[in-house]
C-alpha atoms as a PDB file:
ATOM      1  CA  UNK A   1      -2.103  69.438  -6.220  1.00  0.00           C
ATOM      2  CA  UNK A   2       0.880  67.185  -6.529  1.00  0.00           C
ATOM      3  CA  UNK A   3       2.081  67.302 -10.225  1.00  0.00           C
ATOM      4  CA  UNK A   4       4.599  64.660  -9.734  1.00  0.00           C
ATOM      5  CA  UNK A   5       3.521  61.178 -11.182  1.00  0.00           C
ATOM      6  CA  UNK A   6       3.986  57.671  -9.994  1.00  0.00           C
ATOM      7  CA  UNK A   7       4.761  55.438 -13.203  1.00  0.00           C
ATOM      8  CA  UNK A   8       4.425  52.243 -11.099  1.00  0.00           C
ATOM      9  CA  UNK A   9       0.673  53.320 -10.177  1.00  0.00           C
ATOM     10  CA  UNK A  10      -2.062  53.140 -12.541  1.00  0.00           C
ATOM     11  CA  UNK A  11      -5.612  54.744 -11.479  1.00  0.00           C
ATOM     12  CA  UNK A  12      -8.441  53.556 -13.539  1.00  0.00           C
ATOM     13  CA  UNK A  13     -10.390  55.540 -15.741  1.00  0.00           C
ATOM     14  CA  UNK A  14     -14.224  55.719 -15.882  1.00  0.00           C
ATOM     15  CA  UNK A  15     -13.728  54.147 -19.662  1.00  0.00           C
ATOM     16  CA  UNK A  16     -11.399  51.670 -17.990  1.00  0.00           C
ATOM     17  CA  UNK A  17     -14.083  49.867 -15.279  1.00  0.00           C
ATOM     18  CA  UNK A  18     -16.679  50.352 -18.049  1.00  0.00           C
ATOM     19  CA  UNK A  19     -14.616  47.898 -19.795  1.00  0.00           C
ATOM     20  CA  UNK A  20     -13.450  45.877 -17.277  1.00  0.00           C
ATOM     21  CA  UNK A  21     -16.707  44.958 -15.928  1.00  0.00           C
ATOM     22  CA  UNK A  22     -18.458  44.460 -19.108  1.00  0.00           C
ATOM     23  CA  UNK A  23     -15.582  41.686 -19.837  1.00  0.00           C
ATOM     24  CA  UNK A  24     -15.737  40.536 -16.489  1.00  0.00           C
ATOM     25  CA  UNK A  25     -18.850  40.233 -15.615  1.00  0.00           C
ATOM     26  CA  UNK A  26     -19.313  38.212 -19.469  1.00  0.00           C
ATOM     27  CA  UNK A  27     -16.265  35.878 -18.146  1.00  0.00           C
ATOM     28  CA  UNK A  28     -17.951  35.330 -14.774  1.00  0.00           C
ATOM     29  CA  UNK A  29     -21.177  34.567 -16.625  1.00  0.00           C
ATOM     30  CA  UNK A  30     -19.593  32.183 -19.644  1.00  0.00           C
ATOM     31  CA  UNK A  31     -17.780  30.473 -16.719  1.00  0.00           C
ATOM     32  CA  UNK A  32     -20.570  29.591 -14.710  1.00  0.00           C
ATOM     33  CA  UNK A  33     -22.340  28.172 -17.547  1.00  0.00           C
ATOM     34  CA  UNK A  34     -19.567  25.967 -18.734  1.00  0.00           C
ATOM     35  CA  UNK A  35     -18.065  24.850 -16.184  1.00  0.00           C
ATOM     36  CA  UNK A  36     -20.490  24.494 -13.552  1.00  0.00           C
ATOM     37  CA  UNK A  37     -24.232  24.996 -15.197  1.00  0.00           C
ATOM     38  CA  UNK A  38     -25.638  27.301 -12.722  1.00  0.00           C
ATOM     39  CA  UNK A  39     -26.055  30.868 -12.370  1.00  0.00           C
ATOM     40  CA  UNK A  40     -25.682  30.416  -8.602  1.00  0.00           C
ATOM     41  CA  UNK A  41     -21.500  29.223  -9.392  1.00  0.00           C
ATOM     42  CA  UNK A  42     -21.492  33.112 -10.079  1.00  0.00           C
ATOM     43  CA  UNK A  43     -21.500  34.113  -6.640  1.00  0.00           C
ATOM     44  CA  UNK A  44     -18.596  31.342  -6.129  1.00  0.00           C
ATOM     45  CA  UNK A  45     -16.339  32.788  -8.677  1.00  0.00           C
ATOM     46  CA  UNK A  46     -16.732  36.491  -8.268  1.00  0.00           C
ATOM     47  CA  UNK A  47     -12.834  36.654  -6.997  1.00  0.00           C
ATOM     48  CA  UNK A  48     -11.538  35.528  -9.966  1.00  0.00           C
ATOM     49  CA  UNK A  49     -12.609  39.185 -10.792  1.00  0.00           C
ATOM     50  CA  UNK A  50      -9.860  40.386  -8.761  1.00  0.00           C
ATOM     51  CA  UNK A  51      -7.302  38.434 -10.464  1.00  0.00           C
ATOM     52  CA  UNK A  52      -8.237  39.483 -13.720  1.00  0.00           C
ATOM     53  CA  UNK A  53      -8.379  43.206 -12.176  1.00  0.00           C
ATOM     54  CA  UNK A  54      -4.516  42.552 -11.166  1.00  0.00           C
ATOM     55  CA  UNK A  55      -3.450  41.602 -14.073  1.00  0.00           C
ATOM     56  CA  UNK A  56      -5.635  44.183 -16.264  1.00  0.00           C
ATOM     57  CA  UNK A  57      -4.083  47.045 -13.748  1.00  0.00           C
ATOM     58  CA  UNK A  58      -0.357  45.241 -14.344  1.00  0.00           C
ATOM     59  CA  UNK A  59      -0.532  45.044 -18.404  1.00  0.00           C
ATOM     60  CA  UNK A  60      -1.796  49.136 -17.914  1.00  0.00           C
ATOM     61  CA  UNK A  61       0.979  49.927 -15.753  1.00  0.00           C
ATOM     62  CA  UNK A  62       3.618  48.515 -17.963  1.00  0.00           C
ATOM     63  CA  UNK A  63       1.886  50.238 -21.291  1.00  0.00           C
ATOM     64  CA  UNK A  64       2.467  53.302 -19.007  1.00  0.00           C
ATOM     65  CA  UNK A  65       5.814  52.710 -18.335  1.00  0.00           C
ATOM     66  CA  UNK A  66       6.667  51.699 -22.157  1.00  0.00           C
ATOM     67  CA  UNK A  67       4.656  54.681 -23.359  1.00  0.00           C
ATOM     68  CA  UNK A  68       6.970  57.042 -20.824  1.00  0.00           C
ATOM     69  CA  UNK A  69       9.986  55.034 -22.035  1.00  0.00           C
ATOM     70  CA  UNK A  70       9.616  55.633 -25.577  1.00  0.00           C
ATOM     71  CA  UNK A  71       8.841  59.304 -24.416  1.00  0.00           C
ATOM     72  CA  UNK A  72      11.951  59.599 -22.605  1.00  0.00           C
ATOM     73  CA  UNK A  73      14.437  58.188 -24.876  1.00  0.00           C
ATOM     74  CA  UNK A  74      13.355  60.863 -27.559  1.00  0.00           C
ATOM     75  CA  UNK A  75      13.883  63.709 -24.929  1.00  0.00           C
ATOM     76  CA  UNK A  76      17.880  61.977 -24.360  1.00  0.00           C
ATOM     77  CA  UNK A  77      18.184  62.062 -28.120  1.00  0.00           C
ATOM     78  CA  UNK A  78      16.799  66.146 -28.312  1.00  0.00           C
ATOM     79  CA  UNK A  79      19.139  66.750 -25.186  1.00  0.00           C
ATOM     80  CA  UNK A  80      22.383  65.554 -26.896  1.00  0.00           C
ATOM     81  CA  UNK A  81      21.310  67.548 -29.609  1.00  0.00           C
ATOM     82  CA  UNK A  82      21.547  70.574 -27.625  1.00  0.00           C
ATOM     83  CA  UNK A  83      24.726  69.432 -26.362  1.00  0.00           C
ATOM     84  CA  UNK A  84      26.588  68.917 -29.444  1.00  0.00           C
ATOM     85  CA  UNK A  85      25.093  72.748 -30.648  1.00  0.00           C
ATOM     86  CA  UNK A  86      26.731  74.021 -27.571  1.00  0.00           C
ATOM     87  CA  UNK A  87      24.020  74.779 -24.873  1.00  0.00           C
ATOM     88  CA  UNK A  88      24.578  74.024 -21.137  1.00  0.00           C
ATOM     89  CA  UNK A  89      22.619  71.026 -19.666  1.00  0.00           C
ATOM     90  CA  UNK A  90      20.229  72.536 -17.755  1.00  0.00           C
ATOM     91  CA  UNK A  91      19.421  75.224 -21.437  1.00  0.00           C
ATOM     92  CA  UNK A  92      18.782  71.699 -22.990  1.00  0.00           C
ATOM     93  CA  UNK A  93      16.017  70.709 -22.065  1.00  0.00           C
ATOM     94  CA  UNK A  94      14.186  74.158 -23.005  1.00  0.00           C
ATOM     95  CA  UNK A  95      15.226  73.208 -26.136  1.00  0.00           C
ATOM     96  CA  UNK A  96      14.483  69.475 -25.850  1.00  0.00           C
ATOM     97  CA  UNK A  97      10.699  70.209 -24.792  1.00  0.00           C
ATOM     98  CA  UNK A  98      10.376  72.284 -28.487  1.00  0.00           C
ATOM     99  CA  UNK A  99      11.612  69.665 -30.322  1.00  0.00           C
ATOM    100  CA  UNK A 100       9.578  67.569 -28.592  1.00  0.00           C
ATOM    101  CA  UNK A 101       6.698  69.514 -29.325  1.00  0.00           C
ATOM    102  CA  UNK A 102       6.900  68.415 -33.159  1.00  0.00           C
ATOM    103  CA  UNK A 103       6.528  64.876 -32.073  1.00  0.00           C
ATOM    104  CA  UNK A 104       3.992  64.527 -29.089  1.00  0.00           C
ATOM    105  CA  UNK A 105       1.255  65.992 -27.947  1.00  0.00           C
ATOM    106  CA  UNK A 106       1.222  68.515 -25.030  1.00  0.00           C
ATOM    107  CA  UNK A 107      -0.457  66.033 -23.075  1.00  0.00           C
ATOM    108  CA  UNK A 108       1.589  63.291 -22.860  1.00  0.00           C
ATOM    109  CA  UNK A 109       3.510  62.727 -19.798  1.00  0.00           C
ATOM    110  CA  UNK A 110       6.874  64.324 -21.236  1.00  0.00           C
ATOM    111  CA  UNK A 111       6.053  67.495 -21.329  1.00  0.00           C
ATOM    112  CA  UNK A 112       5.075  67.573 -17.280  1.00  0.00           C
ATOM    113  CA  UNK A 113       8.523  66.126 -16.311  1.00  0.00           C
ATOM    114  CA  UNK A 114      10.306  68.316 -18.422  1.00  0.00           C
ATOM    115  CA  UNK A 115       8.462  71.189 -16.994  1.00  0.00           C
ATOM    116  CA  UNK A 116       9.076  69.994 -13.145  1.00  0.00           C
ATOM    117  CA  UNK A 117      13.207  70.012 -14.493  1.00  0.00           C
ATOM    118  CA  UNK A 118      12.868  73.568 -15.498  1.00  0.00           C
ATOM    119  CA  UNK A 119      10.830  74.972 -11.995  1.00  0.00           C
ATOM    120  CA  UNK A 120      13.610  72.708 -10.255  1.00  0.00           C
ATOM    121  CA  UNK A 121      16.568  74.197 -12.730  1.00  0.00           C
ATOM    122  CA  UNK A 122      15.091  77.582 -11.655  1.00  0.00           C
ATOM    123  CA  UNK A 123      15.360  76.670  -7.889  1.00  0.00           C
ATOM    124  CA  UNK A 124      19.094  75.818  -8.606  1.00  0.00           C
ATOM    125  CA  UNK A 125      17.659  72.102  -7.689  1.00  0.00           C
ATOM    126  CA  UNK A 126      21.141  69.511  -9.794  1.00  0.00           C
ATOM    127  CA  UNK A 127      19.812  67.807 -12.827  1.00  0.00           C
ATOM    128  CA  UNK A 128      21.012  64.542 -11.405  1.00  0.00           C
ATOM    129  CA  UNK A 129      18.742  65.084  -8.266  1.00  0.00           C
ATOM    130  CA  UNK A 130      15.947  66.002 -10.321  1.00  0.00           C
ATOM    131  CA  UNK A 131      16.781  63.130 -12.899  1.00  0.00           C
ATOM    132  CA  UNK A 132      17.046  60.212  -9.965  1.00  0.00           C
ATOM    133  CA  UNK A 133      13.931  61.740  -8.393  1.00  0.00           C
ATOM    134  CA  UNK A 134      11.794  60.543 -11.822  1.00  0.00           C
ATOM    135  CA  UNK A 135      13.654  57.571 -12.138  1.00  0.00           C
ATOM    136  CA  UNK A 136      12.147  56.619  -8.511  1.00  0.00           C
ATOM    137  CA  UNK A 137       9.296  57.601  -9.201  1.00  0.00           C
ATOM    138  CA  UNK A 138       9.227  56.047 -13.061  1.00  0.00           C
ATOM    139  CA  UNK A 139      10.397  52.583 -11.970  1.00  0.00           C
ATOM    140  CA  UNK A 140      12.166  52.417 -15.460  1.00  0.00           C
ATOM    141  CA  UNK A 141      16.477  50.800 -15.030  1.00  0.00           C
ATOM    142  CA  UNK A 142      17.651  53.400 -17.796  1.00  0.00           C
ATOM    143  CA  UNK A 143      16.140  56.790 -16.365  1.00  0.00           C
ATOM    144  CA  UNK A 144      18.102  55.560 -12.932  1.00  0.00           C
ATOM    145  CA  UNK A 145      21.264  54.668 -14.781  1.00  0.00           C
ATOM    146  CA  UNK A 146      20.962  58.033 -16.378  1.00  0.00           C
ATOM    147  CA  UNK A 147      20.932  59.742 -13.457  1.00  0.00           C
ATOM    148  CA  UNK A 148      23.753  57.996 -11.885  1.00  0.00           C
ATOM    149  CA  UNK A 149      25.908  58.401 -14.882  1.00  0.00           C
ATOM    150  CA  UNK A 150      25.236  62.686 -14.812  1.00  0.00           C
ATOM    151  CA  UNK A 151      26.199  62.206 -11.245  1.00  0.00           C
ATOM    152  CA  UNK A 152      29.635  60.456 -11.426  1.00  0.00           C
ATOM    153  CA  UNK A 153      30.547  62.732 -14.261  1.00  0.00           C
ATOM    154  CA  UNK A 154      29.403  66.120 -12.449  1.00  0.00           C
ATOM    155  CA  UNK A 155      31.569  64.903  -9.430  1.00  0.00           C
ATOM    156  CA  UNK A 156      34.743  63.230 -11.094  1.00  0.00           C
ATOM    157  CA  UNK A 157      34.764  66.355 -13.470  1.00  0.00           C
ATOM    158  CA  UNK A 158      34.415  64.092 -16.642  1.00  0.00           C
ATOM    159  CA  UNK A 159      33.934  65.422 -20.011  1.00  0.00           C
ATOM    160  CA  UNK A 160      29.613  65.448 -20.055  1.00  0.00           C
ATOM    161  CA  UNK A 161      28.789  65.882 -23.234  1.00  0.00           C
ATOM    162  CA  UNK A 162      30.284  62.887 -24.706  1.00  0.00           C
ATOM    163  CA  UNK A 163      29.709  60.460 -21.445  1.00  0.00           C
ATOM    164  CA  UNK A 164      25.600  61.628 -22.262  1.00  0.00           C
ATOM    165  CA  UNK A 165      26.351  61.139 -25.586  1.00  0.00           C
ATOM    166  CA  UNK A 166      27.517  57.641 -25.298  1.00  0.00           C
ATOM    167  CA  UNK A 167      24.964  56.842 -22.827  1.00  0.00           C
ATOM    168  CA  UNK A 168      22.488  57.618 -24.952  1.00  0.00           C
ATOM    169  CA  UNK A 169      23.632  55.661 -27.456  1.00  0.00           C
ATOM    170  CA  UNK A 170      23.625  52.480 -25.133  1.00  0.00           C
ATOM    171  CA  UNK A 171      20.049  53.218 -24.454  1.00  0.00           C
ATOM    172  CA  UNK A 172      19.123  53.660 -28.146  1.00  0.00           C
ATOM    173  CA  UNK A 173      20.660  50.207 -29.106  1.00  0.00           C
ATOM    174  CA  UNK A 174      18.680  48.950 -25.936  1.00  0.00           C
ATOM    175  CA  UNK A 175      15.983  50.026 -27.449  1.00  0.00           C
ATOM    176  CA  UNK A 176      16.636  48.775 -30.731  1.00  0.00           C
ATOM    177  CA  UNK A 177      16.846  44.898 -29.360  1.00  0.00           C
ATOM    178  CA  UNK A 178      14.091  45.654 -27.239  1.00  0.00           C
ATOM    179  CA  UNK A 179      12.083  46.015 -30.027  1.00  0.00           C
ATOM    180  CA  UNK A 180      13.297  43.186 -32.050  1.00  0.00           C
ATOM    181  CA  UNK A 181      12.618  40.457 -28.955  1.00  0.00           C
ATOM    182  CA  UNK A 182       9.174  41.730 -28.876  1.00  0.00           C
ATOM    183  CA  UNK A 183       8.741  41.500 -32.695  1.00  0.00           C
ATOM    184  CA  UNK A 184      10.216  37.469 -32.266  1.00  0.00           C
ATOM    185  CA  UNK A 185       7.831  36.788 -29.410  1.00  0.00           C
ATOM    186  CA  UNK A 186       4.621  38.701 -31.090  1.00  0.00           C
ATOM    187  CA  UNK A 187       3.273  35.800 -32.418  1.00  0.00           C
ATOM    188  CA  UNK A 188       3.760  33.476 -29.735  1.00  0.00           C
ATOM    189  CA  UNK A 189       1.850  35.858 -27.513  1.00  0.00           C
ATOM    190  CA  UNK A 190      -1.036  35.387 -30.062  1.00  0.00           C
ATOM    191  CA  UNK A 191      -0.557  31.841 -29.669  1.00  0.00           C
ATOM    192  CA  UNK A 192      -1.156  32.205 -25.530  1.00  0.00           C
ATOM    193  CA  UNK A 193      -4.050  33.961 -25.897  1.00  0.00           C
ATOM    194  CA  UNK A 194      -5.415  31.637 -28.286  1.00  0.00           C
ATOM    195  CA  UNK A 195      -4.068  28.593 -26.187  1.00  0.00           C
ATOM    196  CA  UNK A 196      -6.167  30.308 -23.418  1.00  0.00           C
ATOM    197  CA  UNK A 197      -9.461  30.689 -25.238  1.00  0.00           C
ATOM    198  CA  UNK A 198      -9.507  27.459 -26.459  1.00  0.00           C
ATOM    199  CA  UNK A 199     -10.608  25.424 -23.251  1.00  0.00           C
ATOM    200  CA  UNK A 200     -13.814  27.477 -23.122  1.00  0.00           C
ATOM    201  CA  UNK A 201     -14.400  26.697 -26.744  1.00  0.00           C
ATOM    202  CA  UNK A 202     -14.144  22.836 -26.483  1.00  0.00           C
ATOM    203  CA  UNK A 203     -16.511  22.791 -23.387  1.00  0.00           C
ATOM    204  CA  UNK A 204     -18.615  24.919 -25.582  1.00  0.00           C
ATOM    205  CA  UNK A 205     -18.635  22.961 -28.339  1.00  0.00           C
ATOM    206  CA  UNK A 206     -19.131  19.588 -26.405  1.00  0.00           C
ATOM    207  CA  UNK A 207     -22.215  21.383 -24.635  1.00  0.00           C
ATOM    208  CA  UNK A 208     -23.707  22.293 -28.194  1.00  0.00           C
ATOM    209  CA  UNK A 209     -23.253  18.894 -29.676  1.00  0.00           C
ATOM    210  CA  UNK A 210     -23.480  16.087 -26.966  1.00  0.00           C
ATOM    211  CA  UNK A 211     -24.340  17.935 -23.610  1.00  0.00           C
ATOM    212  CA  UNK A 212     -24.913  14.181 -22.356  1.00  0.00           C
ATOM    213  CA  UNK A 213     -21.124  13.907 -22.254  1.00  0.00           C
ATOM    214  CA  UNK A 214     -20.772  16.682 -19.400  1.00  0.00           C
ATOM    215  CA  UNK A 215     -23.900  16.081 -17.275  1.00  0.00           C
ATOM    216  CA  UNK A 216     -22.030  14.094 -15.097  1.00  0.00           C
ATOM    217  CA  UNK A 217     -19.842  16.874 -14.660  1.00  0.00           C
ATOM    218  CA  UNK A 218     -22.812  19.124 -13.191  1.00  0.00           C
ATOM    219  CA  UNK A 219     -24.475  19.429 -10.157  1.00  0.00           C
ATOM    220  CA  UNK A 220     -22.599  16.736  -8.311  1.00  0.00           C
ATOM    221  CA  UNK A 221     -19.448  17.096  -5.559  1.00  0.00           C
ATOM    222  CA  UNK A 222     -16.820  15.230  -7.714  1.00  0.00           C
ATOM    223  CA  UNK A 223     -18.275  17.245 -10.922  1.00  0.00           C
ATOM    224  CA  UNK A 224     -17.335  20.966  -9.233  1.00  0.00           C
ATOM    225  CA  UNK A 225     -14.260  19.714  -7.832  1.00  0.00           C
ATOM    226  CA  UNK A 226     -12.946  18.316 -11.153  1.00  0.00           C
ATOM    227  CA  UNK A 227     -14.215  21.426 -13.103  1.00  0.00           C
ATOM    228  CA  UNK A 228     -12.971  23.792 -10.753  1.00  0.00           C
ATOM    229  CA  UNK A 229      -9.155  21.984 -10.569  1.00  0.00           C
ATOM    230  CA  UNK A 230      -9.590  22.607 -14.962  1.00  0.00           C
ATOM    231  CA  UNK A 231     -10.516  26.262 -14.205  1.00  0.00           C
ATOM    232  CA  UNK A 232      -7.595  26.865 -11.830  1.00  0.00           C
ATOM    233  CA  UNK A 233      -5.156  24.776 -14.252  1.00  0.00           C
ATOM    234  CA  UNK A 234      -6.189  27.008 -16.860  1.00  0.00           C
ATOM    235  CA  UNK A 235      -5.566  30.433 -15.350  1.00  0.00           C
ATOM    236  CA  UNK A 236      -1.877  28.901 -13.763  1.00  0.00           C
ATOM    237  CA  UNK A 237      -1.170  28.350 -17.062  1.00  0.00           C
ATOM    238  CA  UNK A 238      -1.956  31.616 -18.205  1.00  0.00           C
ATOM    239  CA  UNK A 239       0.070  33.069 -15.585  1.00  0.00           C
ATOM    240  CA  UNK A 240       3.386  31.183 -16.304  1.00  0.00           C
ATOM    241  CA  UNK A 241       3.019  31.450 -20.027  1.00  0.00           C
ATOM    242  CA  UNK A 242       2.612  35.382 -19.157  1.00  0.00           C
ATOM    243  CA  UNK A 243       5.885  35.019 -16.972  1.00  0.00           C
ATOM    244  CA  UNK A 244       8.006  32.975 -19.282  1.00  0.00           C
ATOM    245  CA  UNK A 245       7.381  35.999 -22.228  1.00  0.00           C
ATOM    246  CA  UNK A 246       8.297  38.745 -19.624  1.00  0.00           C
ATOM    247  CA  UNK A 247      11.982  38.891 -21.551  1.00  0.00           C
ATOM    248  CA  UNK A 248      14.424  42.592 -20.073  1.00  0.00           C
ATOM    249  CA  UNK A 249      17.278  43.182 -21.660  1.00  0.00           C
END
């Protein structure tokens, strides 16, 4: 069994396409009755169930990678611990992954890199080799910078402790804006999903209160075409709304 993990993969769970199909199966269903009035639209629409699946799998990939992040950054912090009490690198992260232990739990994804260093430390495997290895495989900028910076110090000879040290550092105070961008956009993100919901609320509402006003819309050629060019105007939207609040630092 291969105990390595791909970060930019995300396999669903059983609880995960319980969920998914209960919501999209519901979505399928409210859109066929508001925007077209027929059960048989259902069989018409069933691929917007793939976009929603894309961009269900994308949001889960990127709370993976966050998750991981978050994970990560703690281990750098435990490392230059170690450092500064005088242990070698590679003795660092034994000490890292009990520290770490006070923090997460044994499950989380951590603890199985940090085991993978030590078999690879044992194998006389470089830490940078092992560290740009995950950062491949973790997709995440500051695990591959990290990497590259224990490289160019092993092989220019630089002082390591304090170029780790100060690396760290720079990720931290990423971190720390990171944090505050998503805290200024937070309620603007509310805002898009409200923005979103809202179409299928008015047609609701019109439908409860003068249905007259959207029979025309139903069960005619210009009706489906007009209703389906709303539908597809309001997903678009979604998607560049979604794109404009994609801020890296």
């Amino acid at each position: 069994m291969n105990r390595k993990k791909n970060y930019n993969e995300y396999h669903f769970r059983a609880k995960d396409w319980i969920i998914f199909g209960l919501m999209g199966l519901g979505k399928i269903a409210i859109i066929a009755y508001l925007f077209f009035d027929s059960l048989k639209a259902i069989f018409f629409i069933l691929p917007l169930i793939g976009i929603d699946y894309k961009s269900m799998k994308k949001e889960k990939i990127e709370e993976q990678k966050q998750s991981f992040t978050k994970q990560f950054r703690s281990m750098m912090e435990a490392i230059v611990t170690s450092l500064n009490a005088g242990y070698s690198l590679e003795y660092s992260f034994v000490d890292a992954r009990r520290d770490l232990q006070l923090i997460y739990s044994e499950k989380e994804d951590i603890f199985r890199e940090i085991d993978l260093f030590l078999e690879g430390i044992k194998m006389n495997m470089p830490v940078e080799e092992l560290m740009k290895d995950l950062g491949k495989r973790s997709g995440v900028q500051d695990i591959k910078n990290f990497a590259n910076v224990i490289l160019v110090a092993k092989r220019n000879g630089g002082n390591l402790m304090h170029i780790i040290d100060k690396t760290v550092k720079n990720i931290i105070d990423k971190a720390s804006v990171e944090e505050e961008i998503k805290t200024m956009i937070a309620a603007k993100k509310l805002e898009e999903k409200i923005m979103m919901v809202m179409p299928y609320g008015i047609i609701f509402y019109l439908r409860m209160t003068s249905g007259e006003l959207l029979q025309v819309l139903y069960h005619n050629l210009l009706g489906v075409v007009l209703m389906a060019t709303f539908l597809l105007m309001i997903y678009l939207a979604d998607f560049w709304a979604k794109k404009i609040m994609e801020i890296r630092v």
